[in-house]
C-alpha atoms as a PDB file:
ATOM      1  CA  UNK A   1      26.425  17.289-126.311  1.00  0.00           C
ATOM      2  CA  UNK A   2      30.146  17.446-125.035  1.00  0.00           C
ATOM      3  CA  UNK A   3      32.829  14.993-125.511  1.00  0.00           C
ATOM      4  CA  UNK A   4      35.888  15.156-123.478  1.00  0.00           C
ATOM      5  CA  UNK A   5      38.653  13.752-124.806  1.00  0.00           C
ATOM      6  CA  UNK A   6      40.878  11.531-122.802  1.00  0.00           C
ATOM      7  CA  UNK A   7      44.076  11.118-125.662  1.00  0.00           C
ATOM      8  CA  UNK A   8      45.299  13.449-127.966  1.00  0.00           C
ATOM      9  CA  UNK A   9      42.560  12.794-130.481  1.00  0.00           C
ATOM     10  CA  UNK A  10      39.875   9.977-130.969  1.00  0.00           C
ATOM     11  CA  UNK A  11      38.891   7.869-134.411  1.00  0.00           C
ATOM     12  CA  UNK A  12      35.922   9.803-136.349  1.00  0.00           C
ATOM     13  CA  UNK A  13      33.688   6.634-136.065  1.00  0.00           C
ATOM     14  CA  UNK A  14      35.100   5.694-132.623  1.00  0.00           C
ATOM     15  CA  UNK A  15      33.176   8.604-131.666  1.00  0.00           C
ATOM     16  CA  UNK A  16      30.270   7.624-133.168  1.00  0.00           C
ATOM     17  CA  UNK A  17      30.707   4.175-131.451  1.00  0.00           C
ATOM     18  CA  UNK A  18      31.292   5.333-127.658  1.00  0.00           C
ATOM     19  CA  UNK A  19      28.565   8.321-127.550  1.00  0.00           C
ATOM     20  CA  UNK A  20      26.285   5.908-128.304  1.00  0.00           C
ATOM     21  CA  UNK A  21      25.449   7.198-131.674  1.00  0.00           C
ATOM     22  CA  UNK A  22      25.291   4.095-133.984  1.00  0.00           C
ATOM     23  CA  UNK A  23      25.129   0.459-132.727  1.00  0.00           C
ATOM     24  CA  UNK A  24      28.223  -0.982-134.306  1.00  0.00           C
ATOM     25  CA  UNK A  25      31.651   0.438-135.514  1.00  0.00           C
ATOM     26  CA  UNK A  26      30.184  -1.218-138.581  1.00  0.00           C
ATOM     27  CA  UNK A  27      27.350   1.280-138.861  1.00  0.00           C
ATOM     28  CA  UNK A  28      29.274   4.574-137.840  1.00  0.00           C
ATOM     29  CA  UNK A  29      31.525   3.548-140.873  1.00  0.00           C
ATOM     30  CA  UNK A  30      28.897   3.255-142.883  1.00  0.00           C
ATOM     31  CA  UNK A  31      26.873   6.473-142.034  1.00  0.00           C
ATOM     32  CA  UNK A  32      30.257   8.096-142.401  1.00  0.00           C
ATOM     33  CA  UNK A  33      30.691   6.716-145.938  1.00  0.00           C
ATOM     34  CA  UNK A  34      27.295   7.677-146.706  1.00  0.00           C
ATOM     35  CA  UNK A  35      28.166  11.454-146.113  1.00  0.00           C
ATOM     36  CA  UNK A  36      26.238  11.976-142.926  1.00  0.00           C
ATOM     37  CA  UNK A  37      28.364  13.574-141.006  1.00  0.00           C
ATOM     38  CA  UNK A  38      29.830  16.878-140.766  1.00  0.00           C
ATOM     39  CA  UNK A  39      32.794  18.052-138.874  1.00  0.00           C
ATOM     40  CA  UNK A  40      33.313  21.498-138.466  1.00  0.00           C
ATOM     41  CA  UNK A  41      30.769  22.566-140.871  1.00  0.00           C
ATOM     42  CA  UNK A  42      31.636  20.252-143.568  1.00  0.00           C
ATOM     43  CA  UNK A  43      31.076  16.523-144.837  1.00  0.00           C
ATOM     44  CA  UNK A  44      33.883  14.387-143.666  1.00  0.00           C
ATOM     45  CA  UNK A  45      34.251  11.112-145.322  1.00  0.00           C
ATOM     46  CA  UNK A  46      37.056  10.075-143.704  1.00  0.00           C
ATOM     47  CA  UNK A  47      36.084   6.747-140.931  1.00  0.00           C
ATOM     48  CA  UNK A  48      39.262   7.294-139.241  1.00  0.00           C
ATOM     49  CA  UNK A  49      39.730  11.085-139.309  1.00  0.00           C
ATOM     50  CA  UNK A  50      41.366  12.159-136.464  1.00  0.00           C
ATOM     51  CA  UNK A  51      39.182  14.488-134.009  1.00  0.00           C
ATOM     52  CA  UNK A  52      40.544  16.484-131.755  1.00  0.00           C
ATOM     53  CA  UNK A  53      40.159  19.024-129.045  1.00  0.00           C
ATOM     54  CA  UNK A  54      38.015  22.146-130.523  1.00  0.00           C
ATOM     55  CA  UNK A  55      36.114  20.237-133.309  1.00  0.00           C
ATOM     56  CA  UNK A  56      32.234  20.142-133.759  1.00  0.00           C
ATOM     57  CA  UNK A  57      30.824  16.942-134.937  1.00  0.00           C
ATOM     58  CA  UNK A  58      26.911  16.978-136.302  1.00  0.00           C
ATOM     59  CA  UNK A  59      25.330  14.104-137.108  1.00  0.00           C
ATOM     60  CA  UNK A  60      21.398  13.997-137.879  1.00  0.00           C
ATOM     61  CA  UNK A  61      20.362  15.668-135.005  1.00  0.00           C
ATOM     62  CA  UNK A  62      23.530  15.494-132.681  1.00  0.00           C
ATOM     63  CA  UNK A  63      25.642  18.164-132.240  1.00  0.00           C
ATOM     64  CA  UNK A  64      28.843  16.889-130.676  1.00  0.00           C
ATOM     65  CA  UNK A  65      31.398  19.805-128.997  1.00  0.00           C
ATOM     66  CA  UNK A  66      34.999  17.892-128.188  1.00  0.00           C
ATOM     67  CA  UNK A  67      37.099  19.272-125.309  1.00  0.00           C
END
């Protein structure tokens, strides 16, 4: 899956929120927290971690490629 992104960068669980991943900024937050998901290869913990152009977000089975 490919994100484009439309700013400089976009929120970690904002990310979550608008691909649809999660059903509430409430739960991306919490699946971050949880240690779910990996950016770049490794766990990021951070909710509001800034992701920008060039990063690869995985979470359970979604592989997310920003441009």
């Amino acid at each position: 899956m490919k994100y484009e992104l439309k700013d400089e960068f976009i929120e970690l669980y904002k990310l979550l929120k608008v691909l649809d991943l999660v059903d509430s900024g409430a739960e991306a937050k919490m699946i971050i927290a949880d240690g779910h998901v990996e950016r770049n290869g490794s766990v990021e913990l951070r909710k509001r971690a800034k992701i920008v152009r060039g990063d690869v977000i995985e979470v359970a089975d979604a592989k997310i490629e920003v441009f």
